[in-house]
PDB file of N, CA and C in Angstrom:
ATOM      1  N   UNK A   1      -5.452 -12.316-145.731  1.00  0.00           N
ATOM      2  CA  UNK A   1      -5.122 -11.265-146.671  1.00  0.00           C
ATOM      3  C   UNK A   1      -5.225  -9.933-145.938  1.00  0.00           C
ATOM      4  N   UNK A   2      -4.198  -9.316-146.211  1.00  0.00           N
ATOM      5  CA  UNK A   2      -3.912  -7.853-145.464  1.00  0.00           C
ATOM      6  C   UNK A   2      -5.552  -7.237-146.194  1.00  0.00           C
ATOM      7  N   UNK A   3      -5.509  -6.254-145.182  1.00  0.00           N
ATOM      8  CA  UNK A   3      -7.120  -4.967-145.608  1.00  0.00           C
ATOM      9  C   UNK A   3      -6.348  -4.516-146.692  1.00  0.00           C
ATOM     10  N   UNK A   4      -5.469  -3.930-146.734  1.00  0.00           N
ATOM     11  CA  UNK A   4      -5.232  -3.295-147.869  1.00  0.00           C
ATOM     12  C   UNK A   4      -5.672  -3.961-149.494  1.00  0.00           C
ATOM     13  N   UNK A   5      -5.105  -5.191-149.172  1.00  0.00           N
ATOM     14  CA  UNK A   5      -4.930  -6.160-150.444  1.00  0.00           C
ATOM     15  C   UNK A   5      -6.531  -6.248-150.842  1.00  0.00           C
ATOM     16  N   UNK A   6      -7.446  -6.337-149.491  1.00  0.00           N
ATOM     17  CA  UNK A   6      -9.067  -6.135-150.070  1.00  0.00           C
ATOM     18  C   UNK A   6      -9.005  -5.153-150.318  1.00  0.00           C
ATOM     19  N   UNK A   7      -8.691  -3.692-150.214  1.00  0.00           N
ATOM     20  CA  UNK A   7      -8.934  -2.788-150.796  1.00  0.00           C
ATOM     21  C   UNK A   7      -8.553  -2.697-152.741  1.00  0.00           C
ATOM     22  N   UNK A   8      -7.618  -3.120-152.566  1.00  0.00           N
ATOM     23  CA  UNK A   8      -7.181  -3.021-153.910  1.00  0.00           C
ATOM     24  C   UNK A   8      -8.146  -3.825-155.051  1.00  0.00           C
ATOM     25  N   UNK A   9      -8.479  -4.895-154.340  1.00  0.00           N
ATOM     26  CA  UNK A   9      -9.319  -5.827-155.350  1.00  0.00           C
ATOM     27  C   UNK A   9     -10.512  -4.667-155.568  1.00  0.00           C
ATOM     28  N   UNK A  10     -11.727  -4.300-154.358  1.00  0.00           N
ATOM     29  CA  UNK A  10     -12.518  -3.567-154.738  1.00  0.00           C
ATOM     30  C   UNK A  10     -12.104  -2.552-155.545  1.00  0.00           C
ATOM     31  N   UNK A  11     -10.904  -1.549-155.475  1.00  0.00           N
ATOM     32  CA  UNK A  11     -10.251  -0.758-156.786  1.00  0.00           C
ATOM     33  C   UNK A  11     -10.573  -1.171-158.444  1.00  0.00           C
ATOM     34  N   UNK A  12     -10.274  -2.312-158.207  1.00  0.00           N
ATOM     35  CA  UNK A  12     -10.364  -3.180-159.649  1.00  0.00           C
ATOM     36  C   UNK A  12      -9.109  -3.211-159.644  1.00  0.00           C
ATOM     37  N   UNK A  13      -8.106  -3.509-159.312  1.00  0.00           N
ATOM     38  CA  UNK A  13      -6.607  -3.814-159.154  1.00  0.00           C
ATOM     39  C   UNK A  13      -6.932  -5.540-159.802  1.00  0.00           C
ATOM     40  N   UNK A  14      -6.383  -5.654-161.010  1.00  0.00           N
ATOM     41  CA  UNK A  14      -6.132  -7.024-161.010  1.00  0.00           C
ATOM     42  C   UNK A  14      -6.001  -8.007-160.089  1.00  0.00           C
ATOM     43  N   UNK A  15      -6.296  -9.055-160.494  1.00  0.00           N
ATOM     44  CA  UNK A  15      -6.077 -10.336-159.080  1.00  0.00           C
ATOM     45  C   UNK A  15      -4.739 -10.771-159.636  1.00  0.00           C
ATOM     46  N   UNK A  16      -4.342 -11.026-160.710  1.00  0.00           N
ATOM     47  CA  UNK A  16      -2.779 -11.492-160.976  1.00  0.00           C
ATOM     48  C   UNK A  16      -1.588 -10.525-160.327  1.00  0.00           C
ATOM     49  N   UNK A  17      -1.781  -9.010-160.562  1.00  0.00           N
ATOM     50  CA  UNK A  17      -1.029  -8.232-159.582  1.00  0.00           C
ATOM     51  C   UNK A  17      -1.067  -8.420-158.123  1.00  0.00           C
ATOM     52  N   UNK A  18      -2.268  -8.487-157.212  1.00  0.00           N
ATOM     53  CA  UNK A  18      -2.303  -8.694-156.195  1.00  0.00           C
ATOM     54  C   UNK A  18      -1.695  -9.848-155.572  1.00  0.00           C
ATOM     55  N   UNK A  19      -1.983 -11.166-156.811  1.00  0.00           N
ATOM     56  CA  UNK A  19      -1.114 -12.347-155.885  1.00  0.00           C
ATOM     57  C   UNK A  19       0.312 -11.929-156.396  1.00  0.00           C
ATOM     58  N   UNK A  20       0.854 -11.570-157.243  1.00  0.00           N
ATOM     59  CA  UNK A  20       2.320 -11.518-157.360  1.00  0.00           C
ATOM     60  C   UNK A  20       2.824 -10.209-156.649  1.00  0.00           C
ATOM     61  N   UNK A  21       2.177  -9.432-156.083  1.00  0.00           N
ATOM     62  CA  UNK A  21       2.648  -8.249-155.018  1.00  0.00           C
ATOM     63  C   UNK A  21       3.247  -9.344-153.854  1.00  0.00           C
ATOM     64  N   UNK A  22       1.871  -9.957-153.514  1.00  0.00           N
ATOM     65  CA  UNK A  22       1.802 -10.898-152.326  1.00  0.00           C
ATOM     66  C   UNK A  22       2.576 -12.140-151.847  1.00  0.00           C
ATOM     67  N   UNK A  23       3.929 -12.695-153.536  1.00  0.00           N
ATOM     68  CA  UNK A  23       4.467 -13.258-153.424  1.00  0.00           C
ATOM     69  C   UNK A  23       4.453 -14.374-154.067  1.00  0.00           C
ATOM     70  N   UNK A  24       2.614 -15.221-154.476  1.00  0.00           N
ATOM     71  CA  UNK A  24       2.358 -16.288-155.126  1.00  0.00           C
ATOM     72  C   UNK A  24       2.820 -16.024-156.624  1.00  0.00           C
ATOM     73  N   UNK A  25       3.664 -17.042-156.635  1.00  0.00           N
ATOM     74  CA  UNK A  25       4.206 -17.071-158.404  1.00  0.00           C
ATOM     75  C   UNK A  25       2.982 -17.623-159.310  1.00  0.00           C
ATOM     76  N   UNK A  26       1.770 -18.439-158.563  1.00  0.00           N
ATOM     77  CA  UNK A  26       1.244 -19.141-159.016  1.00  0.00           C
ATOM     78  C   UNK A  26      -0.151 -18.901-158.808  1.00  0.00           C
ATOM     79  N   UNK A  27      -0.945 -18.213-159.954  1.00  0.00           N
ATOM     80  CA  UNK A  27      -2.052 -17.531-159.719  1.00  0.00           C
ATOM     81  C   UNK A  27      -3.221 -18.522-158.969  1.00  0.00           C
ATOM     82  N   UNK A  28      -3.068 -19.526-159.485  1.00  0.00           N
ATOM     83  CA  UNK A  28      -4.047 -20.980-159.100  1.00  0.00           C
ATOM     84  C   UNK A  28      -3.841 -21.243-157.528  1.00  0.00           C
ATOM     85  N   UNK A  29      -2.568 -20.755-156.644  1.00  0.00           N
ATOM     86  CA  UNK A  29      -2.364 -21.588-155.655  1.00  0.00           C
ATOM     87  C   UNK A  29      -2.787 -20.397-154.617  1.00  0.00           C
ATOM     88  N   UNK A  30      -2.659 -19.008-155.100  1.00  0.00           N
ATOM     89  CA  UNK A  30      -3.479 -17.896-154.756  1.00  0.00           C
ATOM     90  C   UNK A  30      -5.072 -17.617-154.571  1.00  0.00           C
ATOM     91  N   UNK A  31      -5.854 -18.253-156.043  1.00  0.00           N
ATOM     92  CA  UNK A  31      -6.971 -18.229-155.798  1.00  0.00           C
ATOM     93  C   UNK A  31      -7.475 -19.504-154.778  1.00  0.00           C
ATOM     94  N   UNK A  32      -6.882 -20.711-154.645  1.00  0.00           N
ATOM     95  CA  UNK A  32      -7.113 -21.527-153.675  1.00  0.00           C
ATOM     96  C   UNK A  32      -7.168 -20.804-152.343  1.00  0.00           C
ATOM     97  N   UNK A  33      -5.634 -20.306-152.079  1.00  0.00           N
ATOM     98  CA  UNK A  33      -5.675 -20.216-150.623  1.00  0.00           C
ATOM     99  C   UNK A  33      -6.947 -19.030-150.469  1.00  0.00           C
ATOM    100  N   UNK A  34      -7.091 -18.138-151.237  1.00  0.00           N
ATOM    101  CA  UNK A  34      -7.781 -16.858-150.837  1.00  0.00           C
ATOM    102  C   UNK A  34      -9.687 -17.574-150.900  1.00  0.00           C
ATOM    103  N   UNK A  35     -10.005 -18.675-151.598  1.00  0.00           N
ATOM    104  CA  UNK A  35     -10.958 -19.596-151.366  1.00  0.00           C
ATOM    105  C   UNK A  35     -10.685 -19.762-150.040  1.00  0.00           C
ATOM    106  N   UNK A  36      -9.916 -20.583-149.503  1.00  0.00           N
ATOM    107  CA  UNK A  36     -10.087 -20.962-148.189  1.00  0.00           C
ATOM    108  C   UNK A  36     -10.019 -19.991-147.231  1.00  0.00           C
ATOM    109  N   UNK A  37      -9.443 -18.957-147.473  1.00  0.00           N
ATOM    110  CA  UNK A  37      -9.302 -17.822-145.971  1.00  0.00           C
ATOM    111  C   UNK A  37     -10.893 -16.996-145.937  1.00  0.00           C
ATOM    112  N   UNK A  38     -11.546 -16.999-147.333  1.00  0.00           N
ATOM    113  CA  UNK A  38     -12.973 -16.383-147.208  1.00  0.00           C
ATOM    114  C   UNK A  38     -13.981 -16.813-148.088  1.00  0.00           C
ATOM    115  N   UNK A  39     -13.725 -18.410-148.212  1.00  0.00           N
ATOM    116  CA  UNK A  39     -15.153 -18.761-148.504  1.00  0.00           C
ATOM    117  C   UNK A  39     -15.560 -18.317-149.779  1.00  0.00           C
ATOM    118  N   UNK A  40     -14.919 -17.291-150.589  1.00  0.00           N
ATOM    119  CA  UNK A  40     -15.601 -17.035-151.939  1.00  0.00           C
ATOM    120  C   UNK A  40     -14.010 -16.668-153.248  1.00  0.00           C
ATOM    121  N   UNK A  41     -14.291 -16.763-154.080  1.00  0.00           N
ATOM    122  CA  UNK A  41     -12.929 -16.590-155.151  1.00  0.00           C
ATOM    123  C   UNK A  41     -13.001 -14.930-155.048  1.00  0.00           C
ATOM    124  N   UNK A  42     -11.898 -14.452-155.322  1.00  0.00           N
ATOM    125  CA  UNK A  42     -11.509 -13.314-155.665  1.00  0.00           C
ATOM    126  C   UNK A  42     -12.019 -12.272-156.836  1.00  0.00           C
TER     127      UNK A  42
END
């Protein structure tokens, strides 16, 4: 996940905006991968 995209979460930027900025149509397959790239959910 780009720095930016962590930035935005700490913002309080929704997590449904962030994965559909990012491309995932599919909020579930977003919080998976972002589980696996750091170990904790979004």
């Amino acid at each position: 996940m780009p720095v930016i995209e962590k930035a935005r979460l700490v913002q309080g930027t929704p997590v449904p905006t962030i994965a559909t900025d990012l491309g995932y149509a599919n909020l579930s397959v977003f919080i998976s991968m972002f589980r696996r790239a750091l170990g904790e959910t979004p």
